[in-house]
Protein backbone atom coordinates (compact mmCIF):
# COMPACT_ATOMS: atom_id res chain seq x y z
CA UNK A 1 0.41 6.42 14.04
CA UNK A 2 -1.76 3.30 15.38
CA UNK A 3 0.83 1.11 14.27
CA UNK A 4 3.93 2.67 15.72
CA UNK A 5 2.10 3.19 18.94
CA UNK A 6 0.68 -0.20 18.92
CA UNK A 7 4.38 -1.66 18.58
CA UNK A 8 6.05 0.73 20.96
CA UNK A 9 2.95 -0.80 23.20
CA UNK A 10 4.00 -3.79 22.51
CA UNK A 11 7.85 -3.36 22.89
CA UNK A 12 6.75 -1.98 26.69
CA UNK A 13 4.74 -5.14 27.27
CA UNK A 14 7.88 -6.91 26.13
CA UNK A 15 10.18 -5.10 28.56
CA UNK A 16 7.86 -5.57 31.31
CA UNK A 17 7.06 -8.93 30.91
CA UNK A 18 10.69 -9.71 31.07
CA UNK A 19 11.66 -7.88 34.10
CA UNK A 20 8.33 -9.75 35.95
CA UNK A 21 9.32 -13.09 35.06
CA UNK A 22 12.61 -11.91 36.42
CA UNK A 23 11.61 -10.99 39.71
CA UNK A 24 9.24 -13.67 40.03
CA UNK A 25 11.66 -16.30 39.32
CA UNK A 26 13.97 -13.94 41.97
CA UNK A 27 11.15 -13.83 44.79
CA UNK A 28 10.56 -18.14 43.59
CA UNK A 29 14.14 -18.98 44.13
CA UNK A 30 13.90 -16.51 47.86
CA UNK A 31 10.64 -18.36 48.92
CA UNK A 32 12.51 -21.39 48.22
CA UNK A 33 16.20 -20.96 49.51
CA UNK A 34 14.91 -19.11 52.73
CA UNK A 35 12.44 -22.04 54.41
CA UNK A 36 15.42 -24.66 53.34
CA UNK A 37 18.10 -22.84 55.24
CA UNK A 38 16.20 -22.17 58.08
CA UNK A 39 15.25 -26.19 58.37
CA UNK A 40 18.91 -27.36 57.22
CA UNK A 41 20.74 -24.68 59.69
CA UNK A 42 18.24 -26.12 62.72
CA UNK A 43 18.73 -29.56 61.33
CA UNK A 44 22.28 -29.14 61.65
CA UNK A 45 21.95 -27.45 65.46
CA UNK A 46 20.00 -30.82 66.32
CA UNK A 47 22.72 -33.01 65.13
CA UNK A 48 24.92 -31.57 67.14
CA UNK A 49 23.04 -31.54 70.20
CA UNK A 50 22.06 -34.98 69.67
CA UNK A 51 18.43 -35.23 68.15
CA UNK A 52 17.52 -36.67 64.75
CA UNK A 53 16.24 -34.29 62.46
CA UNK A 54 13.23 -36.21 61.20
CA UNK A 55 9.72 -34.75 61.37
CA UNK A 56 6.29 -36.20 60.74
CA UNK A 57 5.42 -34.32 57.76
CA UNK A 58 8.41 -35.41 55.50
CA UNK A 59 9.75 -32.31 55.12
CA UNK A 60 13.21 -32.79 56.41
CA UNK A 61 15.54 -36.08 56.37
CA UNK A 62 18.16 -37.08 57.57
CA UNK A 63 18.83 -40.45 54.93
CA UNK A 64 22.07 -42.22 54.33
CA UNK A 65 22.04 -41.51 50.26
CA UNK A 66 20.62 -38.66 48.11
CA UNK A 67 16.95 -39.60 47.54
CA UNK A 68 17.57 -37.86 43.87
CA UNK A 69 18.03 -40.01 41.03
CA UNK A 70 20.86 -39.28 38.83
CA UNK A 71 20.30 -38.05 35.11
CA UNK A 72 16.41 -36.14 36.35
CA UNK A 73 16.03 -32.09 35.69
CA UNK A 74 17.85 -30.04 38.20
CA UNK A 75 17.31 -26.56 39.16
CA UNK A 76 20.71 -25.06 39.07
CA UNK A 77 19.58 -21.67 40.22
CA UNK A 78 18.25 -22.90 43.62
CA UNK A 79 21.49 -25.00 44.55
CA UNK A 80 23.73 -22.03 43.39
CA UNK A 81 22.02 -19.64 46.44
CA UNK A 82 21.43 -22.03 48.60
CA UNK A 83 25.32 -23.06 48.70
CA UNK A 84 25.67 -19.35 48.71
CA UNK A 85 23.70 -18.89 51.53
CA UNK A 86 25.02 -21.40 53.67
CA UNK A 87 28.33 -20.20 53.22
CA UNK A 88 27.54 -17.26 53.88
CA UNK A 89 26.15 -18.89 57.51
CA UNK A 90 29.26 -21.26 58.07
CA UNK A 91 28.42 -24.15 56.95
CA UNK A 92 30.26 -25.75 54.54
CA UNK A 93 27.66 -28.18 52.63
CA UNK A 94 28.82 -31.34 50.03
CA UNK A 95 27.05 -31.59 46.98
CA UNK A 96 23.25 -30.13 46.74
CA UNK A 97 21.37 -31.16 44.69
CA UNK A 98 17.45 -30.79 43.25
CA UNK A 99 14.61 -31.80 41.43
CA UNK A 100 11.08 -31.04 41.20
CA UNK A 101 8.73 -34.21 41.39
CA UNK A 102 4.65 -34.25 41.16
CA UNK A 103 2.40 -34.33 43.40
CA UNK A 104 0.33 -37.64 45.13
CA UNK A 105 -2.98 -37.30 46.48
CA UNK A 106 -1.53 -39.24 49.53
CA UNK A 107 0.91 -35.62 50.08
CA UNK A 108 0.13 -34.31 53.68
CA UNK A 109 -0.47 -30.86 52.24
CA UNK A 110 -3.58 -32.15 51.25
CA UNK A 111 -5.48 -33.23 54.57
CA UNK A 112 -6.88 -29.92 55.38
CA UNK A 113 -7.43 -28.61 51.37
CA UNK A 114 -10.68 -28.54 49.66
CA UNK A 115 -11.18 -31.05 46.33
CA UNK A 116 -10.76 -28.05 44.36
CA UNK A 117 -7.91 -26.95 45.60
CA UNK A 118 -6.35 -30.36 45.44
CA UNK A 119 -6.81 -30.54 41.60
CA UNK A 120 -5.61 -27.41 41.03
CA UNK A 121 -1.82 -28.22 43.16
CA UNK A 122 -2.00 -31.56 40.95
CA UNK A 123 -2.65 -29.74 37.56
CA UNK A 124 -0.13 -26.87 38.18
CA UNK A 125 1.71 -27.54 41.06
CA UNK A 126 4.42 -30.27 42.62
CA UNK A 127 7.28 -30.78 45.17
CA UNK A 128 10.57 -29.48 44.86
CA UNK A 129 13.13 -31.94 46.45
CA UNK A 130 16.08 -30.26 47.94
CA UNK A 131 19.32 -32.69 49.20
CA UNK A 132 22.45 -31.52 50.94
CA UNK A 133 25.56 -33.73 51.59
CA UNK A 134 26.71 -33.48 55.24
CA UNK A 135 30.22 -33.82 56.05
CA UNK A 136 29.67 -36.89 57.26
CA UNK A 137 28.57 -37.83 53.65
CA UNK A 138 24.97 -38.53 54.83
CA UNK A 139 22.06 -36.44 53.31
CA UNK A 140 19.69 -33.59 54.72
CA UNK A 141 16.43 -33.86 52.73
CA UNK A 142 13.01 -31.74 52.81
CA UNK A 143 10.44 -31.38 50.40
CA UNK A 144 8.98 -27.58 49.54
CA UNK A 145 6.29 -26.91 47.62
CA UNK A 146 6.58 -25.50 44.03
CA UNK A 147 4.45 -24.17 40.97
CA UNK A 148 5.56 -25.86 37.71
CA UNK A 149 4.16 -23.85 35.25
CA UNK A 150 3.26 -20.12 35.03
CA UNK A 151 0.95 -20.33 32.24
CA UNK A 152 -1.52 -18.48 33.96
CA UNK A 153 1.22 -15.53 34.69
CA UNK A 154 1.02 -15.29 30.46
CA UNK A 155 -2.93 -15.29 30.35
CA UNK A 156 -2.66 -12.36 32.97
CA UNK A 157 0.31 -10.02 30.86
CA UNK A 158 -1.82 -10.98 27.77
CA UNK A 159 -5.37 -9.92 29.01
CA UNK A 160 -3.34 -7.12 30.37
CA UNK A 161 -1.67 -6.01 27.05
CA UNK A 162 -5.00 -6.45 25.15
CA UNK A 163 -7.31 -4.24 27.77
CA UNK A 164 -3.99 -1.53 27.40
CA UNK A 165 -4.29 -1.59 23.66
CA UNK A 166 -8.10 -1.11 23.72
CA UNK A 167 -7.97 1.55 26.00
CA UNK A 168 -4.81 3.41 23.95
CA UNK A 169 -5.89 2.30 20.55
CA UNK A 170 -9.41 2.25 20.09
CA UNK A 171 -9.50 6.47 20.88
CA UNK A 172 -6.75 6.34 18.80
CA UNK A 173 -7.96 4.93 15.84
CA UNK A 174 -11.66 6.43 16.58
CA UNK A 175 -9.32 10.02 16.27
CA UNK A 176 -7.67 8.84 13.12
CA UNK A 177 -10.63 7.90 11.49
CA UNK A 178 -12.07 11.24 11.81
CA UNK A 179 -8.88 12.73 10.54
CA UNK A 180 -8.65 10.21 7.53
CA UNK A 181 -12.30 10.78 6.62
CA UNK A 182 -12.33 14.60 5.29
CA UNK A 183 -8.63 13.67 3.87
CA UNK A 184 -10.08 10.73 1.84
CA UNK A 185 -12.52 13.10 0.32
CA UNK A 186 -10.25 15.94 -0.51
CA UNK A 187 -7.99 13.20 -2.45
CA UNK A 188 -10.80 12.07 -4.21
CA UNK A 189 -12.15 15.40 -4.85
CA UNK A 190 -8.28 16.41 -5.95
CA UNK A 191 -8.50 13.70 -8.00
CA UNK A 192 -11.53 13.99 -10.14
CA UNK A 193 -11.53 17.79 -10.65
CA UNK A 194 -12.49 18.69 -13.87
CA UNK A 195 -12.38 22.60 -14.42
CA UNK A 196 -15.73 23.32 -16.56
CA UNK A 197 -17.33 20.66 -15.05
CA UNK A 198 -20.35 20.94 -12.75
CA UNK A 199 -18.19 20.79 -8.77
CA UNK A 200 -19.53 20.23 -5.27
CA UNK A 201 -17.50 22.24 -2.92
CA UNK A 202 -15.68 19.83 -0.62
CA UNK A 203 -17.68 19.94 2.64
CA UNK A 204 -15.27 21.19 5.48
CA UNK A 205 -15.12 18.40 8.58
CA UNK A 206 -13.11 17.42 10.62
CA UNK A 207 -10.26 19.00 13.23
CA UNK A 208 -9.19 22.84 12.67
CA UNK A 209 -5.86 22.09 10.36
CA UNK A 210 -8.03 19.48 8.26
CA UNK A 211 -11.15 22.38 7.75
CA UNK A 212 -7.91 24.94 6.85
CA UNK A 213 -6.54 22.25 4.31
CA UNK A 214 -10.02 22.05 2.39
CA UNK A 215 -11.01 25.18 2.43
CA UNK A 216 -7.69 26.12 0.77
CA UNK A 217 -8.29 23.43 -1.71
CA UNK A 218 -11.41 24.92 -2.19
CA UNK A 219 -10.65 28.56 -2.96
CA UNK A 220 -7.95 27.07 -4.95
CA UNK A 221 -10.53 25.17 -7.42
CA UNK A 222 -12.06 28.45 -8.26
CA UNK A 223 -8.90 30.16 -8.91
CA UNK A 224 -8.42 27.55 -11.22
CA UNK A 225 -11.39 27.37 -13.06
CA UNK A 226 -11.39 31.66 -13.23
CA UNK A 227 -8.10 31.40 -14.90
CA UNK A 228 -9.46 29.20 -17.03
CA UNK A 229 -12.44 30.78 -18.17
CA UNK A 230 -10.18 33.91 -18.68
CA UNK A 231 -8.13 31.79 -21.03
CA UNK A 232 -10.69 30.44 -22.66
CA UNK A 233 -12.06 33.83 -23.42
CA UNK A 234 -8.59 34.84 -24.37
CA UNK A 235 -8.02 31.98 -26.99
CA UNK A 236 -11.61 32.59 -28.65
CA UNK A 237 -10.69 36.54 -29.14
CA UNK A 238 -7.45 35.62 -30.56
CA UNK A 239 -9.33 33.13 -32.77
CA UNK A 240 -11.32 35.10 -33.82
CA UNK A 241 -8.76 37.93 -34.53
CA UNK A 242 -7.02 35.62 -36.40
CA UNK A 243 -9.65 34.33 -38.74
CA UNK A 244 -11.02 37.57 -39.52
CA UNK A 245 -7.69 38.36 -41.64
CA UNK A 246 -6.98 35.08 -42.99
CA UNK A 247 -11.35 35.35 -44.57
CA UNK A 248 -9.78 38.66 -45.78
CA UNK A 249 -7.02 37.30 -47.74
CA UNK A 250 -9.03 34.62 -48.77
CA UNK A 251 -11.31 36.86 -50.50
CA UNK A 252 -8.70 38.72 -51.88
CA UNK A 253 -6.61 36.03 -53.47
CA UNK A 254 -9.75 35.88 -56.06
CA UNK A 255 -8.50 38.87 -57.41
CA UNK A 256 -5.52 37.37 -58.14
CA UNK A 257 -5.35 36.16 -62.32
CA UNK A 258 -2.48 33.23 -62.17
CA UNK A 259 -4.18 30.38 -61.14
CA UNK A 260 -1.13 28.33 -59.84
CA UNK A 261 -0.51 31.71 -57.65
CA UNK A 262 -4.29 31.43 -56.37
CA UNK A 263 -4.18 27.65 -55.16
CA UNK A 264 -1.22 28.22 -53.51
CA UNK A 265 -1.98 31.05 -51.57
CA UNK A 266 -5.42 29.37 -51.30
CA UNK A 267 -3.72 26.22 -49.90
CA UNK A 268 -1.57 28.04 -47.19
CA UNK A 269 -4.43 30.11 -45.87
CA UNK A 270 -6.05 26.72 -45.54
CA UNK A 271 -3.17 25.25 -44.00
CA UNK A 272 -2.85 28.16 -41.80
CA UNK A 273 -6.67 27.80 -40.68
CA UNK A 274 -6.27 24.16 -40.01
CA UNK A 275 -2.88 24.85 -37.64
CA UNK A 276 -5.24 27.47 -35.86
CA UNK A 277 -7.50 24.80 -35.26
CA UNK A 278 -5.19 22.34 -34.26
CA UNK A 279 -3.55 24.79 -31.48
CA UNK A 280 -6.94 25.77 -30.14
CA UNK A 281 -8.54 22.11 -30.04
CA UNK A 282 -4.85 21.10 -28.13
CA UNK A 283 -5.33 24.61 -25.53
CA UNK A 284 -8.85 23.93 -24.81
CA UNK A 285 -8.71 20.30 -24.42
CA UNK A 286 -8.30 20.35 -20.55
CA UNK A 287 -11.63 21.98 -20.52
CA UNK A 288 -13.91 19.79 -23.31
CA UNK A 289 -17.40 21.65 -23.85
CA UNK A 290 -19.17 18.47 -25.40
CA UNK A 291 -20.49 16.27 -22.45
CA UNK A 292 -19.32 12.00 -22.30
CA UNK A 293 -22.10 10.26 -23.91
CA UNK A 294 -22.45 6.57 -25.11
CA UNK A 295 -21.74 5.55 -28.55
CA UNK A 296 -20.69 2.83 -30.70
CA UNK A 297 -17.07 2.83 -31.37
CA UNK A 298 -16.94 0.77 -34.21
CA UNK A 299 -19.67 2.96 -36.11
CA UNK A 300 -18.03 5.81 -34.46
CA UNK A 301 -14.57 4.67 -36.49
CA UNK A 302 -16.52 3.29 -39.79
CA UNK A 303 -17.74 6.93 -39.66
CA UNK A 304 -14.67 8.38 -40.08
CA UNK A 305 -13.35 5.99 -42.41
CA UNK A 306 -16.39 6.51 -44.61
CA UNK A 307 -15.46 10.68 -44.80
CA UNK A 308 -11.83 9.72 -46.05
CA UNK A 309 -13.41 7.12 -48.99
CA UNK A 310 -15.87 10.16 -49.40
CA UNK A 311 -12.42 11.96 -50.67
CA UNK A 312 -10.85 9.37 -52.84
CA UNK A 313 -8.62 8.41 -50.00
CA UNK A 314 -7.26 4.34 -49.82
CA UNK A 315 -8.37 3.54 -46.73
CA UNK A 316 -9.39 -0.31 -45.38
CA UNK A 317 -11.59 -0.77 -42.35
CA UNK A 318 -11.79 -4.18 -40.88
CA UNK A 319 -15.60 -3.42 -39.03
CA UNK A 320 -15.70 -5.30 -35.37
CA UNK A 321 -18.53 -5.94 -33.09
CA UNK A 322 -20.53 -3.36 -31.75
CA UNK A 323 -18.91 -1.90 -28.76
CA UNK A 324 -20.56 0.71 -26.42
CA UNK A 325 -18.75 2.72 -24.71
CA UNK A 326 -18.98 6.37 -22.51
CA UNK A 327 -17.01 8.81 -24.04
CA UNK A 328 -16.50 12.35 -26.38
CA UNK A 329 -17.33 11.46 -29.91
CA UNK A 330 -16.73 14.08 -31.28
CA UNK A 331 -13.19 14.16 -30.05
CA UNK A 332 -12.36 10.37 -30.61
CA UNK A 333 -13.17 11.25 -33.71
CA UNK A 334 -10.54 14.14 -34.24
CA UNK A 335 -8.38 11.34 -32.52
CA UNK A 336 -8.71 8.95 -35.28
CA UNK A 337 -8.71 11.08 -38.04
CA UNK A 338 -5.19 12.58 -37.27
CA UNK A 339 -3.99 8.83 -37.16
CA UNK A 340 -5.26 8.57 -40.51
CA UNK A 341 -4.23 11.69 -41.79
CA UNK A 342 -0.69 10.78 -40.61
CA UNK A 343 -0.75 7.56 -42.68
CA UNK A 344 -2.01 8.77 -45.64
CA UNK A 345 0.06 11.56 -45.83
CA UNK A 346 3.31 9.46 -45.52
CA UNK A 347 2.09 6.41 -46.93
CA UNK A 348 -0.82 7.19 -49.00
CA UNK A 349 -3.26 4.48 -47.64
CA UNK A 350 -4.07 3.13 -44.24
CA UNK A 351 -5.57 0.30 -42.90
CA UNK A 352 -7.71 0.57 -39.77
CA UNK A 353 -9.53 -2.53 -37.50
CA UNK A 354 -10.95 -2.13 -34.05
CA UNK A 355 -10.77 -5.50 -31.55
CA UNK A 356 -11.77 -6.13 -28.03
CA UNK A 357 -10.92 -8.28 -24.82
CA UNK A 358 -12.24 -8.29 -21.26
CA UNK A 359 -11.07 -5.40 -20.11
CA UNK A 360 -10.01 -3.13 -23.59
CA UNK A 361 -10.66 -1.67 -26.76
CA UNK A 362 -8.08 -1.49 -29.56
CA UNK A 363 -8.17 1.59 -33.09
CA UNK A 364 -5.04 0.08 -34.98
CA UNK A 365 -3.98 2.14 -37.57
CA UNK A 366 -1.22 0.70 -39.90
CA UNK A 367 0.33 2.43 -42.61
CA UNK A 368 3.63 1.13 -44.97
CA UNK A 369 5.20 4.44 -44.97
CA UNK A 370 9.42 4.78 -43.71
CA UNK A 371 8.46 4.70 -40.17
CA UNK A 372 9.80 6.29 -37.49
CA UNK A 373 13.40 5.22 -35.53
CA UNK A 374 13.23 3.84 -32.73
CA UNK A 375 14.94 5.82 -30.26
CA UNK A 376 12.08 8.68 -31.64
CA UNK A 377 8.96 6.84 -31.49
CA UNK A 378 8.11 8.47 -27.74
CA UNK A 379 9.03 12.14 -29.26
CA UNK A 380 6.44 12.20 -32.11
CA UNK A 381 3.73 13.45 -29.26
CA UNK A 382 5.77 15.92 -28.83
CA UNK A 383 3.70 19.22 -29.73
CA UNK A 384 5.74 21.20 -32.30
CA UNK A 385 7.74 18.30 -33.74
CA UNK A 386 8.25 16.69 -36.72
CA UNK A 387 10.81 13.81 -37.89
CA UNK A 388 12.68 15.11 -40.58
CA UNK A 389 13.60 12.04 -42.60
CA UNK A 390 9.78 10.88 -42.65
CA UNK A 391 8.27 14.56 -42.17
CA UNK A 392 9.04 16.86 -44.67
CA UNK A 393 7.48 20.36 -46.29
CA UNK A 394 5.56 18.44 -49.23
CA UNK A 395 3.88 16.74 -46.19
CA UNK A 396 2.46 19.51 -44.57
CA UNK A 397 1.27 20.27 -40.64
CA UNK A 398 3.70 21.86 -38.09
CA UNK A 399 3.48 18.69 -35.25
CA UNK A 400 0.37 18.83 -33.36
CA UNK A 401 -1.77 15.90 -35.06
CA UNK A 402 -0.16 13.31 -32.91
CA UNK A 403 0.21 15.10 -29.78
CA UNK A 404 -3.65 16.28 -29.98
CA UNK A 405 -4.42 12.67 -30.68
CA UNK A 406 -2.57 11.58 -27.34
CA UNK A 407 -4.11 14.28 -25.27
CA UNK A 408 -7.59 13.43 -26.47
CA UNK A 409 -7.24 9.46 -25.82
CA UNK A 410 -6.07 9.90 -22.48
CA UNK A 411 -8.17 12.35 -21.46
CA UNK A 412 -10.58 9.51 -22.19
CA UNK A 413 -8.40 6.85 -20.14
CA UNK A 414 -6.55 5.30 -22.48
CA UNK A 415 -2.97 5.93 -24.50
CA UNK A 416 -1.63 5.75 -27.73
CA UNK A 417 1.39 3.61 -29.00
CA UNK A 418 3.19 3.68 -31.53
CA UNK A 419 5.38 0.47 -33.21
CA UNK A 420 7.26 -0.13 -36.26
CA UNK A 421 5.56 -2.93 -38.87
CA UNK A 422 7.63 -5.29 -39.66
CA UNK A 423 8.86 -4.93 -43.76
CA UNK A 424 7.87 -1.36 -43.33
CA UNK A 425 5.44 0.68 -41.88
CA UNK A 426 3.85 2.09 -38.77
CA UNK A 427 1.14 1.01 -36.41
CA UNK A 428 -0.68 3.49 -34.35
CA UNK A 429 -3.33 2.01 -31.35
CA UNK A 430 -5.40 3.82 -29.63
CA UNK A 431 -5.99 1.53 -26.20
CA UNK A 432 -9.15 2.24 -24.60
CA UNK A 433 -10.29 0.95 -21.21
CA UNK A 434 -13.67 -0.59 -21.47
């Protein structure tokens, strides 16, 4: 708003500094056509009644040649009136011609100015030299005075524009600022809500339709986190609904004498129990109950790679420097272990090094399983889906691993990528800002 005032401001200044400069070169070509046809139309009544023209001060002529050197600056604009003008009065003038010259300190004008006044005609001002051919091809001259530069005209508009803009803008800006302040906050506050998080209120300031606007925002930030809560309450009842029959079967299955029979329903009550899991971790992520605090990522990842080893798994860890960072561990370390999980289930062994820059920390999990195709490497995070040439039955899972593993690293601020190996394989990195 500041800026589009400001130019239309300006624009306005524009428009009226043109039509000044206008009229004042106008009123400067008046104040000098009307004192030279007075003195040329009473120079010309003298010459007829007899009398020379010629006055003491210089100011009128009567000389047998133009006293204006050929090839000097003319002022077109003056001649072109003045020959109107004296048409206009019946006399039919030769050539006219002009030029502006400086001033001399020996100039007549001066005898009755003050030294400071003097300086200032000399700096700014001169004489404008104005000759008209008689028909008798002899020349009326007379000297006018004339100000050569309107620098000072500029300084005025300028100091003009400037006082306008402090007078529009400043209250403008002063009123935008209060405006932009609450607004600022309420993005900011929009921003980093967190439902389940400990939340200040946004503090209502600022004009009417601004206090409306947070307050809305406001009310709508517990609506939020009430709906949440409810689902959260919802998810843990139909948890634990769930789990109560699946503990039931599991006890039951004992009962059952074919031991093949057993570990297989044993191993899809399992399976069902850890897709349970899996779609309650992925609901409730939005709203983490374990608080941010600072670990080492490198142990953190050693950690996990140490509970896979623990189960006969082949899995390589290339061990880093220590790197603290802020954030759930207990999470990143879901995160990880569903990377891992993923390769050994498709590859059976993984290989898993953590690296750092400036700015970020790298998990790289590599694998030399089939891969996935290209055109369905950004689908994998997809909750629900599985790649059927890579992801089969004998695999097990039902597609959440990866997508759980994406929601958890960016809740954290980073992303996950995923990239073909070349001769085979997959690499999975978790990117972490540092």
């Amino acid at each position: 708003m500041a800026l589009l005032i400001a130019v239309a401001l300006f624009v306005a200044q524009a428009i009226n500094f043109a039509v000044f400069l206008y009229d004042r070169r106008q009123a400067r070509i008046e104040q000098a056509t009307s004192p030279a046809l007075t003195r040329i139309i009473d120079a010309e009544e003298r010459i007829a009644a007899g009398r020379l023209p010629n006055d003491h001060n210089r100011r009128l002529r009567l000389l047998p040649a133009s006293p204006i050197p050929p090839g000097g600056p003319r002022k077109p604009e003056i001649e072109t009136a003045l020959r109107t003008a004296l048409v206009e009065l019946g006399v039919k003038p030769g050539r006219i011609e002009t030029q502006v010259i400086p001033l001399t300190r020996d100039n007549p004008r001066f005898r009755f100015m003050s030294p400071e006044r003097v300086e200032r005609f000399m700096r700014d001002g001169g004489e404008l030299v104005i000759a008209v051919e008689r028909p008798d091809h002899r020349w009326l001259a007379l000297n006018l005075p004339w100000v050569r530069s309107d620098w000072w005209i500029v300084g005025r508009l300028i100091a003009q524009t400037l006082i306008l803009y402090a007078v529009v803008l400043v209250p403008l800006l002063w009123a935008g600022r209060r405006i932009s302040q609450p607004l600022r906050r309420l993005a900011h506050a929009a921003r980093t809500f967190r439902p389940g998080e400990v939340d200040v209120p946004v503090i209502e300031h600022g004009p009417q339709d601004v206090r409306d606007v947070i307050a809305a925002f406001n009310a709508l930030r517990l609506r939020v986190t009430a709906m949440l809560d409810e689902k959260d309450r919802m998810l843990g009842a139909i948890g634990h609904d769930l789990r109560t029959p699946l503990a039931a079967l599991r006890v039951r299955i004992e009962s059952v004498e074919d031991d093949e029979d057993r570990n297989k329903m044993a191993d899809t009550i399992a399976e069902m129990n850890s897709t349970l899991d899996d779609i309650l971790s992925l609901a409730r992520l939005g709203r983490p109950s374990e608080p941010p605090t600072e670990v080492d990522l490198a142990a953190l990842v050693d950690a996990v790679v140490e509970d896979f080893r623990d189960l006969d798994a082949e899995v390589a860890f290339e061990a880093g420097e220590r790197l603290k960072m802020r954030l759930r561990p207990g999470l990143m370390r879901r995160a990880v272990r569903n990377l891992i999980e993923n390769a050994l289930k498709y590859a059976g062994a993984a290989e898993v090094s953590v690296t750092a820059d400036a700015r970020t920390v790298t998990i790289a999990v590599c694998d030399r399983g089939p891969g996935i195709p290209v055109d369905r490497l950004g689908d994998v995070f997809e909750a629900f889906t599985r790649i059927e040439t890579s992801r089969n039955k004998e695999t097990g899972g039902i597609g959440l691993g990866l997508a759980l593993a994406r929601t958890i690293v960016r809740d954290a601020g980073g992303d996950i990528t995923l990239e073909n190996r070349e001769g085979g394989g997959l690499v999975a990195r978790i990117v972490l800002v540092r």
